[in-house]
N, C-alpha and C. Protein backbone atom coordinates (compact mmCIF):
# COMPACT_ATOMS: atom_id res chain seq x y z
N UNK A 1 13.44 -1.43 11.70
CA UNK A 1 14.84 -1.40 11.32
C UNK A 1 15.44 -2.81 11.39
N UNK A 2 14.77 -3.52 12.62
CA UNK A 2 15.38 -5.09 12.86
C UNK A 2 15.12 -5.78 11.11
N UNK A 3 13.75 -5.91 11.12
CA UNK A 3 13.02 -6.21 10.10
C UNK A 3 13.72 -6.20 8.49
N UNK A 4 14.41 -4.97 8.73
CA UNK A 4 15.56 -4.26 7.44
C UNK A 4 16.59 -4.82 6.81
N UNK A 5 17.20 -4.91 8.33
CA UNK A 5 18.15 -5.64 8.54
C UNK A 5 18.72 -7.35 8.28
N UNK A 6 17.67 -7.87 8.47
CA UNK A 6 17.56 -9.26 9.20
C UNK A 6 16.38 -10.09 8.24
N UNK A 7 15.52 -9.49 7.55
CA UNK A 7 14.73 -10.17 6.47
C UNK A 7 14.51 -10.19 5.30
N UNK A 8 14.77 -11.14 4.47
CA UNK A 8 15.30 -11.62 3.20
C UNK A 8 13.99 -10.66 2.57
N UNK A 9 12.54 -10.80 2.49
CA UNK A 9 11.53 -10.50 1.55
C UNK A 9 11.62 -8.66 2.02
N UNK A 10 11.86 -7.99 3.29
CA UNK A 10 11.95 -6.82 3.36
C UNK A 10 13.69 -6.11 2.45
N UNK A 11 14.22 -6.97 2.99
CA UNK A 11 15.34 -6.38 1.80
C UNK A 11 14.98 -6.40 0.26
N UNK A 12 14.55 -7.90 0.18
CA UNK A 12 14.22 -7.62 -1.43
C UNK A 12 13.39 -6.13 -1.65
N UNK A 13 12.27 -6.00 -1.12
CA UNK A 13 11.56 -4.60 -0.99
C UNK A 13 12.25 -3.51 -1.08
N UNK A 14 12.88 -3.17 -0.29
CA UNK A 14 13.74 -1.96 -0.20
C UNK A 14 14.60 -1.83 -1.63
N UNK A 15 15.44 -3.07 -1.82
CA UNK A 15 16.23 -2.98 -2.97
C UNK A 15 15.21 -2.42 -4.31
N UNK A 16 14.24 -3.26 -4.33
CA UNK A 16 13.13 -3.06 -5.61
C UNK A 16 12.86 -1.11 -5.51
N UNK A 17 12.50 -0.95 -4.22
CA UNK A 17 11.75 0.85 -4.07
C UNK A 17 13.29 1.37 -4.49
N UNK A 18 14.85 1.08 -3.87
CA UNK A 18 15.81 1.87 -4.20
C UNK A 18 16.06 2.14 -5.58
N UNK A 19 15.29 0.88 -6.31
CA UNK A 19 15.81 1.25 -8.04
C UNK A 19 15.04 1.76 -8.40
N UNK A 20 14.08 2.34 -7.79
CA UNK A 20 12.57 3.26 -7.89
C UNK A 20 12.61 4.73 -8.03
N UNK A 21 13.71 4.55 -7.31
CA UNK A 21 14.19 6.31 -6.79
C UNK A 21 13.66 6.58 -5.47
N UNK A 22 13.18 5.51 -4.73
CA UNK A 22 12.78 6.16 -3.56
C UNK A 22 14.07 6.04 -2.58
N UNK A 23 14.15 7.27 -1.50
CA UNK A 23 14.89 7.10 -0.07
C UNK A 23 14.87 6.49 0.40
N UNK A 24 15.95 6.48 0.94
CA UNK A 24 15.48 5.33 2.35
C UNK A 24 14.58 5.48 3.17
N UNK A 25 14.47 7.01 3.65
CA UNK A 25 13.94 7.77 4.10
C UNK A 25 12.19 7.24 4.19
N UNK A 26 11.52 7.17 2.59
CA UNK A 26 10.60 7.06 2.51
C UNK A 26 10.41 5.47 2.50
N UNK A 27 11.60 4.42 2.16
CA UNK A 27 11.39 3.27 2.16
C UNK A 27 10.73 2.56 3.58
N UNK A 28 12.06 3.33 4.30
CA UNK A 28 11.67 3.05 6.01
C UNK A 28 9.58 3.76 6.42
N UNK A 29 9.37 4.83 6.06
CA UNK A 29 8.23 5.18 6.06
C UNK A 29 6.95 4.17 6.03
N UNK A 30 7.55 3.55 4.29
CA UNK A 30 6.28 2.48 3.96
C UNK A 30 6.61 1.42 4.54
N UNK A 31 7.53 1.10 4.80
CA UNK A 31 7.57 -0.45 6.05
C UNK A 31 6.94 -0.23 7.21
N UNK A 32 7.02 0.90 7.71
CA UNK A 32 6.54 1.10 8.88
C UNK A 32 4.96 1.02 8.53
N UNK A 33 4.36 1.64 7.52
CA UNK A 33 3.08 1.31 7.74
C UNK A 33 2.13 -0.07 7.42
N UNK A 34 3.35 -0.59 6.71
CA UNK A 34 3.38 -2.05 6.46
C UNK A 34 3.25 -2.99 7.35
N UNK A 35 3.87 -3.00 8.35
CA UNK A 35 4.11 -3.33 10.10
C UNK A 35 2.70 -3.28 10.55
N UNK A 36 2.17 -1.99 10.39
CA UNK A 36 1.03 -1.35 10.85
C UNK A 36 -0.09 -2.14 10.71
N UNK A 37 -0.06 -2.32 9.57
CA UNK A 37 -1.32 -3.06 9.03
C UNK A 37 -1.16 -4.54 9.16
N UNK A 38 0.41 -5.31 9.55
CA UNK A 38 0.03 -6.58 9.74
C UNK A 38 0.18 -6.86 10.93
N UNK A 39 0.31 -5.88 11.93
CA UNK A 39 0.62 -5.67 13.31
C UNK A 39 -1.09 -5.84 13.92
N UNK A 40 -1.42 -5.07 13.60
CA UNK A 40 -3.16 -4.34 14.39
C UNK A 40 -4.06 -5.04 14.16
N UNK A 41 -4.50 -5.99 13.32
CA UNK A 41 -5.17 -7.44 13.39
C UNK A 41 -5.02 -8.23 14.50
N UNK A 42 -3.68 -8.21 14.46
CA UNK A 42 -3.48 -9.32 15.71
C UNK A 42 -3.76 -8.96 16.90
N UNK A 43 -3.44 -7.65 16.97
CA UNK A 43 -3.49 -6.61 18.49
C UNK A 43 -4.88 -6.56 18.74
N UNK A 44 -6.10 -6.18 18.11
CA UNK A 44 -7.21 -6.62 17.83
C UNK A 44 -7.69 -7.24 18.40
N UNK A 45 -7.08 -8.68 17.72
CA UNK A 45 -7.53 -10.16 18.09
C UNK A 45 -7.46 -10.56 19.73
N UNK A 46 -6.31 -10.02 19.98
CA UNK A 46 -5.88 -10.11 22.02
C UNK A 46 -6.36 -9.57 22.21
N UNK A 47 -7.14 -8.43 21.85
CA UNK A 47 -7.82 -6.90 22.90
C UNK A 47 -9.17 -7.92 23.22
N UNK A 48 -9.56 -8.82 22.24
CA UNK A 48 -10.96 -8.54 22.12
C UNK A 48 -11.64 -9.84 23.13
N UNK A 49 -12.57 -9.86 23.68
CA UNK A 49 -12.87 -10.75 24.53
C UNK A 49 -13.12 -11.85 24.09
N UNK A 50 -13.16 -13.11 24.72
CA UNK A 50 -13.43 -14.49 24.08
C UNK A 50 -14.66 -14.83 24.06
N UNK A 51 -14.84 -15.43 22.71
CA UNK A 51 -16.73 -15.61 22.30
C UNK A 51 -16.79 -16.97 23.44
N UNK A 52 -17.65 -16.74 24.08
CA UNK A 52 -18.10 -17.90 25.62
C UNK A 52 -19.71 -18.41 24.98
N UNK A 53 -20.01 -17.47 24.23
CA UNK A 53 -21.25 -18.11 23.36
C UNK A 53 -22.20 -19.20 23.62
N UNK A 54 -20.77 -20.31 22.83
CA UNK A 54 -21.55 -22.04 22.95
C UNK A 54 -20.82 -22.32 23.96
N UNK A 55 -20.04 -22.10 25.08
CA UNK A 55 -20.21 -22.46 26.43
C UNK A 55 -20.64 -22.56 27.20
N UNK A 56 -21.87 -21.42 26.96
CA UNK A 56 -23.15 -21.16 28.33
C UNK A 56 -24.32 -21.85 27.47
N UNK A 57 -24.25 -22.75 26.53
CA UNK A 57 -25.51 -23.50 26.03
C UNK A 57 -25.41 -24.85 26.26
């Protein structure tokens, strides 16, 4: 919703889906999974342990 609110390329989005005929309803939907997918890479990336590899050579 911050995102909605507050960012120039997500508004453009929304405006583009509103002349689409989509809801808001569903607009808010696909942002959210939008989030999703550029969110969980990164989350990923911190979960995952550090390659120590060429440190112990």
């Amino acid at each position: 919703m911050t995102r909605l609110g507050r960012d120039a390329r997500t508004r453009a989005y929304a405006d583009r889906r509103t002349t689409e005929g989509k809801s808001k309803k569903e607009i808010i939907r696909c942002l959210k999974r939008y989030v999703a997918r550029e969110v969980f890479p990164i989350i990923i990336e911190a979960l995952s342990p550090a390659d120590t590899s060429s440190a112990a050579a």
